[in-house]
C-alpha atoms as a PDB file:
ATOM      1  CA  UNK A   1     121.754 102.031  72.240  1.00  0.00           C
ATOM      2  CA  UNK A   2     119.178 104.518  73.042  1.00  0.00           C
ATOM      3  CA  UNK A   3     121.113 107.098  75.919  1.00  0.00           C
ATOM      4  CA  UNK A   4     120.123 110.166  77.405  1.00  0.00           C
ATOM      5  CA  UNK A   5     122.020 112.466  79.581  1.00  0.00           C
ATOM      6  CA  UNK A   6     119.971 114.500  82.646  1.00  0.00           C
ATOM      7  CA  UNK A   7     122.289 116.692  84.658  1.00  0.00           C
ATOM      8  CA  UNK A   8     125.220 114.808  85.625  1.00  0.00           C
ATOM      9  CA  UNK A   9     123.270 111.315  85.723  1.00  0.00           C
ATOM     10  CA  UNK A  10     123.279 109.185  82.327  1.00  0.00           C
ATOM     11  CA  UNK A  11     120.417 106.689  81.317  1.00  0.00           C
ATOM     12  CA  UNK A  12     119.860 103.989  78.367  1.00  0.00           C
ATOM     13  CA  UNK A  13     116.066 102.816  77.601  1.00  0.00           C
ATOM     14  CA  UNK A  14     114.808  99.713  75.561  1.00  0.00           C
ATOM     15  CA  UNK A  15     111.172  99.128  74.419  1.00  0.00           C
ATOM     16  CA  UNK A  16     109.487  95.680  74.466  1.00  0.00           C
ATOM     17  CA  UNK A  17     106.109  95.563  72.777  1.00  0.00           C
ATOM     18  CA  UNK A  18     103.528  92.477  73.986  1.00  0.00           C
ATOM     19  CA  UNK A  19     101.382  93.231  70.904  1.00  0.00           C
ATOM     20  CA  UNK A  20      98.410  90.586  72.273  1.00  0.00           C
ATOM     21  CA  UNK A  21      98.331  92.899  75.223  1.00  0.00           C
ATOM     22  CA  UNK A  22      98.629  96.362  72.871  1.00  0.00           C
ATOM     23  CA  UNK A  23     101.035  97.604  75.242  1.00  0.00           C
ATOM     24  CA  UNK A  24     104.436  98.946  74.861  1.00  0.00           C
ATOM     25  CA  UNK A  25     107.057  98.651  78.043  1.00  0.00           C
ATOM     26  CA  UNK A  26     109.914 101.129  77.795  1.00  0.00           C
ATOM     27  CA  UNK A  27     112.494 100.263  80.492  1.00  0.00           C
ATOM     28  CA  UNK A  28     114.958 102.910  81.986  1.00  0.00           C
ATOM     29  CA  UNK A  29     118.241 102.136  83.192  1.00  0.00           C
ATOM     30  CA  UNK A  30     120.667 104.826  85.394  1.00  0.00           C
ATOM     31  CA  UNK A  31     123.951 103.985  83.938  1.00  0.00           C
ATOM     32  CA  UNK A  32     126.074 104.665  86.333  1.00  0.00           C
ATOM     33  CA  UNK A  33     124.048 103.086  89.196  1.00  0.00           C
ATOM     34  CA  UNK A  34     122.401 100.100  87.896  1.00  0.00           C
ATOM     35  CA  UNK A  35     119.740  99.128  90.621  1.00  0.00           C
ATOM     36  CA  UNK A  36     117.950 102.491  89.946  1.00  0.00           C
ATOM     37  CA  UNK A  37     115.398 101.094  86.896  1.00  0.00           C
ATOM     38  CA  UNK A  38     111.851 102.733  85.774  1.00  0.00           C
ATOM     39  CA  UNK A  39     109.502 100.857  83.889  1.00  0.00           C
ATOM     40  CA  UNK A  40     106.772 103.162  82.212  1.00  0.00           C
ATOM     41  CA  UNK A  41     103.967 100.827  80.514  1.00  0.00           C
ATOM     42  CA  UNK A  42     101.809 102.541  77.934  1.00  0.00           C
ATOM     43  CA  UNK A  43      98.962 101.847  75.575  1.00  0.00           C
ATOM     44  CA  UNK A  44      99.228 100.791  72.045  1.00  0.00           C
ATOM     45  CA  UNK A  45     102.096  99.421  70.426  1.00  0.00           C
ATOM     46  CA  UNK A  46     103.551 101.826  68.525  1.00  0.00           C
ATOM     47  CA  UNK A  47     107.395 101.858  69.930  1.00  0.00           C
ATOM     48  CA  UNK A  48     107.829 105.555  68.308  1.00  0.00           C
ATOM     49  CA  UNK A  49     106.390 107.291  71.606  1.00  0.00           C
ATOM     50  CA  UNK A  50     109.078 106.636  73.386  1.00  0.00           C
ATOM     51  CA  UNK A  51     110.668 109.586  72.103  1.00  0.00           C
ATOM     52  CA  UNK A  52     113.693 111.278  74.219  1.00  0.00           C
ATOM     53  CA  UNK A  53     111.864 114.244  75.257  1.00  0.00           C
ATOM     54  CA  UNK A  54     109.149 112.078  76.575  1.00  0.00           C
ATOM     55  CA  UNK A  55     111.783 109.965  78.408  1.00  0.00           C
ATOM     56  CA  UNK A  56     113.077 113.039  80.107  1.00  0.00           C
ATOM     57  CA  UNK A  57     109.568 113.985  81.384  1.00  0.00           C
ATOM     58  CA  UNK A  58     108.733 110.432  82.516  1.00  0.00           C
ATOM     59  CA  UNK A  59     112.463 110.288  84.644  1.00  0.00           C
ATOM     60  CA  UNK A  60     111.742 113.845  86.217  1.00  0.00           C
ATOM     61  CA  UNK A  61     108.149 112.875  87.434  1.00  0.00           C
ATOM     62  CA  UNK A  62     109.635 109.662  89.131  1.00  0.00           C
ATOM     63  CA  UNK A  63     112.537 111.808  90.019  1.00  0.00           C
ATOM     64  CA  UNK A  64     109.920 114.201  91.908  1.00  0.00           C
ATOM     65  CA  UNK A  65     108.385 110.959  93.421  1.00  0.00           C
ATOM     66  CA  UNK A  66     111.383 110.177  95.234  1.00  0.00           C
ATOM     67  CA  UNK A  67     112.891 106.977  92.561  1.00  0.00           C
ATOM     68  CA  UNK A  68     116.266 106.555  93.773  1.00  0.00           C
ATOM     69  CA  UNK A  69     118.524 103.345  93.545  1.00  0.00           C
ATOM     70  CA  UNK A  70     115.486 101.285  93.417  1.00  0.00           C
ATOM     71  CA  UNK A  71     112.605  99.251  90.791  1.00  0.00           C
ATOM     72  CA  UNK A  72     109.557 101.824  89.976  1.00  0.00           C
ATOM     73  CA  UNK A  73     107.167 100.708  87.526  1.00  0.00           C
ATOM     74  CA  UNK A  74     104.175 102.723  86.552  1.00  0.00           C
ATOM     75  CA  UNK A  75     101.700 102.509  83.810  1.00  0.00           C
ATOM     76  CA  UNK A  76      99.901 105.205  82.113  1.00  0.00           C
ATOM     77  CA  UNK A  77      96.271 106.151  81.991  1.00  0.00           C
ATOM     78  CA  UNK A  78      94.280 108.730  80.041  1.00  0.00           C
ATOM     79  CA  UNK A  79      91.897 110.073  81.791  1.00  0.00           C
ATOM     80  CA  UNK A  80      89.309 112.674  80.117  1.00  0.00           C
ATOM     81  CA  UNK A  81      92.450 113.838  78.276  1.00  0.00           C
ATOM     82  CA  UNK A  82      94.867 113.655  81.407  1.00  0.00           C
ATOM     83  CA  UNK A  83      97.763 111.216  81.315  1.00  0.00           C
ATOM     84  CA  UNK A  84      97.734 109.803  84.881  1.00  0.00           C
ATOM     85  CA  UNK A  85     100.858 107.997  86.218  1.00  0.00           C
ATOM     86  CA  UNK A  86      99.907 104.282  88.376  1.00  0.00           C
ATOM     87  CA  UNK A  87     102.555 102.879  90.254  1.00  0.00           C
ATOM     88  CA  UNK A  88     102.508  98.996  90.032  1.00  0.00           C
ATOM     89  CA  UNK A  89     104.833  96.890  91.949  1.00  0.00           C
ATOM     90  CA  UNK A  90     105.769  94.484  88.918  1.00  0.00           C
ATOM     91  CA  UNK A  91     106.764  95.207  85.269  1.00  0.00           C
ATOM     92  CA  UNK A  92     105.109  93.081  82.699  1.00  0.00           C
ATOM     93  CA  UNK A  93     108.146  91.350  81.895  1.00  0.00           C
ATOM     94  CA  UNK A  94     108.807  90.287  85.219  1.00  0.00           C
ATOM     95  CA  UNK A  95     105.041  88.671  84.954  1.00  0.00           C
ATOM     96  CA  UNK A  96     105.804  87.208  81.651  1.00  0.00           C
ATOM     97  CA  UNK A  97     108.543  85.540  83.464  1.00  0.00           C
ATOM     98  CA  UNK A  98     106.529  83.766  85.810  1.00  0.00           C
ATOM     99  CA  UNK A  99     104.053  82.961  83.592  1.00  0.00           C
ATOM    100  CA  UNK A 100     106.662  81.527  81.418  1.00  0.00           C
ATOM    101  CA  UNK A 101     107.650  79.413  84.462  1.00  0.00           C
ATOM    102  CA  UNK A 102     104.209  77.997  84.915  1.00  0.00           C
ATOM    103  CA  UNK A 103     103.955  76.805  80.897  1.00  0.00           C
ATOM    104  CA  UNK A 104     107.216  75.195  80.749  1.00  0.00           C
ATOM    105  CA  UNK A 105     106.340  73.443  84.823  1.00  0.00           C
ATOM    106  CA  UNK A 106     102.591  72.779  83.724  1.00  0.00           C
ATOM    107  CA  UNK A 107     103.606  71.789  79.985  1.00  0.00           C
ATOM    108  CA  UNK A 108     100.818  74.369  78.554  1.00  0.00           C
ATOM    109  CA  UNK A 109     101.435  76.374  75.695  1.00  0.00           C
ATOM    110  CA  UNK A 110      98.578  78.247  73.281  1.00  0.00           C
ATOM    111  CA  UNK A 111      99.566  78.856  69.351  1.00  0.00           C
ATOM    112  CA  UNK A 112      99.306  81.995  67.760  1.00  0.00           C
ATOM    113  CA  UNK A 113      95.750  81.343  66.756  1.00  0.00           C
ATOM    114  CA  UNK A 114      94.453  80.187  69.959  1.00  0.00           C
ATOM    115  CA  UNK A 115      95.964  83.589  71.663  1.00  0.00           C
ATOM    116  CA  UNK A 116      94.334  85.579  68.960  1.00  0.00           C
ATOM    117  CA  UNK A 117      90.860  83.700  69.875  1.00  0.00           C
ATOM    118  CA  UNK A 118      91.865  84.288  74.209  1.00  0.00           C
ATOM    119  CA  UNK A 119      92.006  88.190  72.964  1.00  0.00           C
ATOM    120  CA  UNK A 120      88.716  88.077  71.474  1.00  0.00           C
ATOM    121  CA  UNK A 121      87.324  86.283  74.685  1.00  0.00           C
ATOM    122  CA  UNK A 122      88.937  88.556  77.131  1.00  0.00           C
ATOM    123  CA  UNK A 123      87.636  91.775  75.578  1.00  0.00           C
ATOM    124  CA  UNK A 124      83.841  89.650  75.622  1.00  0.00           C
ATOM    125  CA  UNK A 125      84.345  89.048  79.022  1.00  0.00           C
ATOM    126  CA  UNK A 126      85.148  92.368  80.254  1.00  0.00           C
ATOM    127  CA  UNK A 127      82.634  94.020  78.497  1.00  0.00           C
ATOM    128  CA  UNK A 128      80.093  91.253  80.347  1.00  0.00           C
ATOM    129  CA  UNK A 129      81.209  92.162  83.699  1.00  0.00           C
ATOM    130  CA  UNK A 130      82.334  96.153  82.939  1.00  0.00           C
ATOM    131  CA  UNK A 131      85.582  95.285  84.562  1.00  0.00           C
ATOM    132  CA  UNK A 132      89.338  95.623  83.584  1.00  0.00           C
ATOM    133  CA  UNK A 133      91.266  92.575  84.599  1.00  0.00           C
ATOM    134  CA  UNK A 134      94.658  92.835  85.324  1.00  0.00           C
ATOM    135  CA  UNK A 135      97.597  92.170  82.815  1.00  0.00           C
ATOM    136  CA  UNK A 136      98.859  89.268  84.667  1.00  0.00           C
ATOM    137  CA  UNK A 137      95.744  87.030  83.966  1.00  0.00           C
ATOM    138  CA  UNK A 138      95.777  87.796  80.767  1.00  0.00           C
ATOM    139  CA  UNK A 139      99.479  86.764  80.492  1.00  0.00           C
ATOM    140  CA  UNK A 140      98.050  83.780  82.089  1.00  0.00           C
ATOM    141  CA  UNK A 141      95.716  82.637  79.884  1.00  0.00           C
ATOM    142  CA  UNK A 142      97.065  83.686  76.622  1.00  0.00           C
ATOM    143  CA  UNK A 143      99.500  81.528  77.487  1.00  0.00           C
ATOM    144  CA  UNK A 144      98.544  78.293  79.233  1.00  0.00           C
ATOM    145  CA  UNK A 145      94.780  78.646  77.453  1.00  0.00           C
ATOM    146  CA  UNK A 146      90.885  78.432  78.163  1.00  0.00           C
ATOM    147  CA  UNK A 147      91.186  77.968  82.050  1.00  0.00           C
ATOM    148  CA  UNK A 148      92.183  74.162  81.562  1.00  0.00           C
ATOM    149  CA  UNK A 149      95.124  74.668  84.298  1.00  0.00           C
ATOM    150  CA  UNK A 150      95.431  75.600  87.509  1.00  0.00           C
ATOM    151  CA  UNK A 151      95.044  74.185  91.112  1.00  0.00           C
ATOM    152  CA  UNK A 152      92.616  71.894  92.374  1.00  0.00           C
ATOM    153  CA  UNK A 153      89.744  72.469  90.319  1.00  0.00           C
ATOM    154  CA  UNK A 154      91.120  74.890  88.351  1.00  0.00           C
ATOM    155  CA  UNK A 155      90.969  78.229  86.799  1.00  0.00           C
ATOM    156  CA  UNK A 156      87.308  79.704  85.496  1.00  0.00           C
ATOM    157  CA  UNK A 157      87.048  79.099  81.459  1.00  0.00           C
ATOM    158  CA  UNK A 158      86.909  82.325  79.168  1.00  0.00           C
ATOM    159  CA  UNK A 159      84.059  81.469  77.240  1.00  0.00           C
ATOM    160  CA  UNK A 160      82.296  78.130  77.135  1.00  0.00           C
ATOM    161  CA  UNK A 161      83.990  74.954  76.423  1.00  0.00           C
ATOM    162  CA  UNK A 162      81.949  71.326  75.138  1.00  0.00           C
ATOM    163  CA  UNK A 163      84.751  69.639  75.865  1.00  0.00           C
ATOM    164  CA  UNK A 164      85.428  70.790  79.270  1.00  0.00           C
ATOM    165  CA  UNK A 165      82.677  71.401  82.149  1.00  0.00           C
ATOM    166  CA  UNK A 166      83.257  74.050  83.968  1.00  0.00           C
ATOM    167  CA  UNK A 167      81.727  77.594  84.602  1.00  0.00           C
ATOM    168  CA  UNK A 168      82.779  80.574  82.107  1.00  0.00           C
ATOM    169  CA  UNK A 169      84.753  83.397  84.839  1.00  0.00           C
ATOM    170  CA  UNK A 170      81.257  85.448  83.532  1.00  0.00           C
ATOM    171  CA  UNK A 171      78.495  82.736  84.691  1.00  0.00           C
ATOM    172  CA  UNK A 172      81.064  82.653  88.333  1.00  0.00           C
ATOM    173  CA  UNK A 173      80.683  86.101  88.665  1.00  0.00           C
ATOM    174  CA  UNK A 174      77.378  86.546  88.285  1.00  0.00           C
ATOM    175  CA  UNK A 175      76.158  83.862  90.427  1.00  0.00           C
ATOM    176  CA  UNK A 176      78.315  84.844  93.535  1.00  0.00           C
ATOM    177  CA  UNK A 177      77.329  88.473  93.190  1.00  0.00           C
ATOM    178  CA  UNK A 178      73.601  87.629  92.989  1.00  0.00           C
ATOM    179  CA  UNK A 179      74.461  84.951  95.809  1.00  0.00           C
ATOM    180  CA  UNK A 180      73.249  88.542  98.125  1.00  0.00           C
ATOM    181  CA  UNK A 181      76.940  87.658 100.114  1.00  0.00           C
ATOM    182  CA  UNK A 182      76.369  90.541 102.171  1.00  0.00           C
ATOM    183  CA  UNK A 183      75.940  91.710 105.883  1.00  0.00           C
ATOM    184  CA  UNK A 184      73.296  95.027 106.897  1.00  0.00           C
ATOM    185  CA  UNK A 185      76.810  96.745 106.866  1.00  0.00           C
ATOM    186  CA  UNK A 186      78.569  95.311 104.171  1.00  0.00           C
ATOM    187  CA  UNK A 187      78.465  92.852 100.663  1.00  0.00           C
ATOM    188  CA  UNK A 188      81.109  91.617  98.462  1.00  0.00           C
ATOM    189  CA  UNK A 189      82.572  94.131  96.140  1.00  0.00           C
ATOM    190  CA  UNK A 190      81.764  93.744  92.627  1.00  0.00           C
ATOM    191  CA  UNK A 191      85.346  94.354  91.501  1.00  0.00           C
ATOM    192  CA  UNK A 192      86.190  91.116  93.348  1.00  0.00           C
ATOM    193  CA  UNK A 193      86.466  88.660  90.280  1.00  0.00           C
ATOM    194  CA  UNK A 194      86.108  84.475  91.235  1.00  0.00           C
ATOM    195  CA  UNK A 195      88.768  82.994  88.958  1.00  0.00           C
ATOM    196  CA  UNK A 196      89.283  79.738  90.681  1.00  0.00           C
ATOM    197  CA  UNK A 197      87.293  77.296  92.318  1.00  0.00           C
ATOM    198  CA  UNK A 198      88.528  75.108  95.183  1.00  0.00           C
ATOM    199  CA  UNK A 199      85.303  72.921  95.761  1.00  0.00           C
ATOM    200  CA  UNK A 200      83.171  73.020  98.304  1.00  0.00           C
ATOM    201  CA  UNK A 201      81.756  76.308  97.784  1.00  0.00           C
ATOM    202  CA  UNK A 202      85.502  77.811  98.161  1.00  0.00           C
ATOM    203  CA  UNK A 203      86.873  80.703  95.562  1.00  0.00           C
ATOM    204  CA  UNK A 204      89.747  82.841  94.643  1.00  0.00           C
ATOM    205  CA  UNK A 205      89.164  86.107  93.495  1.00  0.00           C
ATOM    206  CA  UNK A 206      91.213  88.737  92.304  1.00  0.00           C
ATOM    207  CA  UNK A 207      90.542  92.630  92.918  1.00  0.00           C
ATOM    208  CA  UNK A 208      90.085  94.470  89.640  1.00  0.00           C
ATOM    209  CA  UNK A 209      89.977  98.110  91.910  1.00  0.00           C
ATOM    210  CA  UNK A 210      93.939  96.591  92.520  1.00  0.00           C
ATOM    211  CA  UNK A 211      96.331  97.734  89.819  1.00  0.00           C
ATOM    212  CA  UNK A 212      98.264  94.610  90.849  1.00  0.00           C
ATOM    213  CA  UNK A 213      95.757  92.026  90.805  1.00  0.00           C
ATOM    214  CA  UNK A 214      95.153  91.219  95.020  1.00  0.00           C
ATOM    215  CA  UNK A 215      93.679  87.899  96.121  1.00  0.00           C
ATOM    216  CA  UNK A 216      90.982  87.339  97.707  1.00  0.00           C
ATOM    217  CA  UNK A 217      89.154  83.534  99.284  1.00  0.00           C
ATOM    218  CA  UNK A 218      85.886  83.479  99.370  1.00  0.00           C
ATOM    219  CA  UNK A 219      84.795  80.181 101.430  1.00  0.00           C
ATOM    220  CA  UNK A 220      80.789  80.255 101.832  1.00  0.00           C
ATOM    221  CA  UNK A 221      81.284  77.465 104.823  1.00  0.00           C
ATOM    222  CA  UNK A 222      82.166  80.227 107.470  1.00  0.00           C
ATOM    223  CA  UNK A 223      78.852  81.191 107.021  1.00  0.00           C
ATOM    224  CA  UNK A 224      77.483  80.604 110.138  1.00  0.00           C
ATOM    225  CA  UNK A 225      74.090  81.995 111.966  1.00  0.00           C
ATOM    226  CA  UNK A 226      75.753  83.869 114.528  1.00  0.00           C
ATOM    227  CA  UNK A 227      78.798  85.075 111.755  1.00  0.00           C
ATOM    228  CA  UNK A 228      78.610  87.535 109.019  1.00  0.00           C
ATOM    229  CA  UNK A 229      79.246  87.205 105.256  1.00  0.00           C
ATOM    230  CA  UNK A 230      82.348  89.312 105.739  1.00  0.00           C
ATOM    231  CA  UNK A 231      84.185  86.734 108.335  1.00  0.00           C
ATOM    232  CA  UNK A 232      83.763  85.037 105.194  1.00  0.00           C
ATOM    233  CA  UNK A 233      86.062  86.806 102.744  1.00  0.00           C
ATOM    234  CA  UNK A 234      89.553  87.885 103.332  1.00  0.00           C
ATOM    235  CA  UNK A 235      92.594  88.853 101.665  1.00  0.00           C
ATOM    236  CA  UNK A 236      95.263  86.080 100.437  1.00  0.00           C
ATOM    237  CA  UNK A 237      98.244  87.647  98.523  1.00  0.00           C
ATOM    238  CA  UNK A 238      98.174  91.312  97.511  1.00  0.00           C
ATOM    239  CA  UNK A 239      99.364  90.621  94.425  1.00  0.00           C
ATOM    240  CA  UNK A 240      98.152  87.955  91.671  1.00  0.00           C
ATOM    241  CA  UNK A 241     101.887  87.497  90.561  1.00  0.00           C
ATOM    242  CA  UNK A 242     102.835  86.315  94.287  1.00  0.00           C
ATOM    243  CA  UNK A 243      99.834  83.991  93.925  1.00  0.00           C
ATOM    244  CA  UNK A 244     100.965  82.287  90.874  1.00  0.00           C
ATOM    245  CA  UNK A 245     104.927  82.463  92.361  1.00  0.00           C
ATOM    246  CA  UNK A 246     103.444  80.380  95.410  1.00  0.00           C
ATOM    247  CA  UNK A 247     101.809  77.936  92.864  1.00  0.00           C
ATOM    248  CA  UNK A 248     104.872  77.498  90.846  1.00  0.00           C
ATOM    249  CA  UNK A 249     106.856  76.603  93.764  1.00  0.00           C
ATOM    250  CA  UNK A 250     104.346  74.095  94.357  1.00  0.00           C
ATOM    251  CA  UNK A 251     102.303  71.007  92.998  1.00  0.00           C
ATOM    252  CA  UNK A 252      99.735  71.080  90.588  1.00  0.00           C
ATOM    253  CA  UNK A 253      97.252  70.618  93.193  1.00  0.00           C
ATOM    254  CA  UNK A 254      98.039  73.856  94.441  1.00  0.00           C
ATOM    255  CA  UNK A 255      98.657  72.181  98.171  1.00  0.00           C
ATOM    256  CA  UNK A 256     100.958  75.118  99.606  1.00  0.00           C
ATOM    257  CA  UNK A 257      98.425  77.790  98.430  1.00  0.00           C
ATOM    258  CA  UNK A 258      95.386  75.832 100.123  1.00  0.00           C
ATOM    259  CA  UNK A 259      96.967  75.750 103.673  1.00  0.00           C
ATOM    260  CA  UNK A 260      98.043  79.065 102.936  1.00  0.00           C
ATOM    261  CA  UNK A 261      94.684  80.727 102.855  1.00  0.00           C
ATOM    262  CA  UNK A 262      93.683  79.088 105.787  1.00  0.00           C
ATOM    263  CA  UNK A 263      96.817  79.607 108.214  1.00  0.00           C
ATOM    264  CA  UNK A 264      96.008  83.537 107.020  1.00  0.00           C
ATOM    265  CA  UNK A 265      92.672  82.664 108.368  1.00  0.00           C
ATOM    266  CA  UNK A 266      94.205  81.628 111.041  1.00  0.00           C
ATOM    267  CA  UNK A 267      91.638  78.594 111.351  1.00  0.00           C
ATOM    268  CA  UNK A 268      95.065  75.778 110.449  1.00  0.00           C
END
């Protein structure tokens, strides 16, 4: 067991490496007082970082934060040579978890092979739109696959499909952002991502400026003459995992998310 003693309080750390992610997840527990857990995620997977001293420093900068007898998860960032510290609200493993729960409800799993291939496509795809997406959709699709899931009409493929017809997330995102969905005073962000399609000119997108993924509905039918493009687009969940937790509660049809977004809306 990997221990560490800090003034009078004692901890124990273990590492879990997602290697299809190249991160590394070092979790911290307070022995003594169990519900007081940091998570510190970190690039590369190379399990040797996690060396005591640097567990020390990564306690006392939560420590100054104000962590006590709670969850704080933060991943780090290098920054023109600074090492920045993001607080996220979810630890991968808790969005493995629910991911997890999707495969085994959905029945969709992805061999070794196939994840190495939704690696290759992700890092295409993000060099496309010069946009990070957030861990938990790549969880997603590195484990259920190519976008052939997902409520109603489902999630955006990767990269193109023969045997399936549906838009690449890429050929989404560049038609809605030169859709010119924008107001004298405003337009859609271009770090809003469309990752699902509802029909009928309806989308989810997530936030890539959100560390934790938020969702957003796009539904081009608001437009009206005497409304703006912005009446159009509002916020869902704030965090992709609570999407996906309100989708595994429900059908495959995605019912519960649908009326959802719309009693939000407050138009149901």
């Amino acid at each position: 067991m990997n221990t560490i003693t800090i003034g009078q309080q004692h901890y124990r750390w273990e590492l879990k490496v997602f290697n299809w992610l190249n991160v590394v997840e070092c979790t911290i527990y307070n022995i003594i007082d169990p519900t007081e857990c940091l998570v510190i995620i970190q690039k590369g997977t190379d399990s040797a970082t996690c060396t005591p001293q640097q567990i020390k420093v990564w306690i006392d900068f939560a420590l100054q934060q104000g962590w006590y007898s709670e969850t704080r998860v933060y991943q780090l960032f290098e920054i023109n040579g600074h090492i920045r510290m993001v607080k996220l609200s979810y630890s991968l493993t808790k969005e493995a978890a629910v991911v997890k729960q999707l495969s085994n409800k959905f029945n969709k799993t992805t061999t070794g092979l196939e994840k190495s291939t939704i690696k290759y496509q992700f890092k295409n795809l993000e060099n496309k739109i010069g946009l990070i997406l957030p861990s938990i959709v790549k969880q997603l699709y590195l484990s259920l696959g190519n976008g052939d899931f997902g409520p109603d009409y489902g999630f955006f493929l990767l990269a193109e499909d023969p045997k399936i017809d549906k838009l690449t997330i890429a050929q989404a995102y560049q038609d809605i952002h030169t859709a010119k969905i924008k107001d004298w005073d405003w337009e859609l962000s271009k770090l809003l991502v469309p990752f699902l399609y509802w029909g009928a000119d309806i989308y989810s997108l997530v936030d890539c400026a959100s560390p934790d993924g938020a969702i957003y509905v796009l539904d081009k039918n608001l437009k009206k003459e005497n409304s703006t493009w912005q009446s159009c687009v509002w916020k869902h969940h704030s965090t992709m995992l609570e999407w996906l937790e309100k989708w595994s509660e429900g059908d495959v049809s995605g019912r519960a998310l649908w009326l959802e977004m719309y009693q939000i809306k407050g138009l149901l």
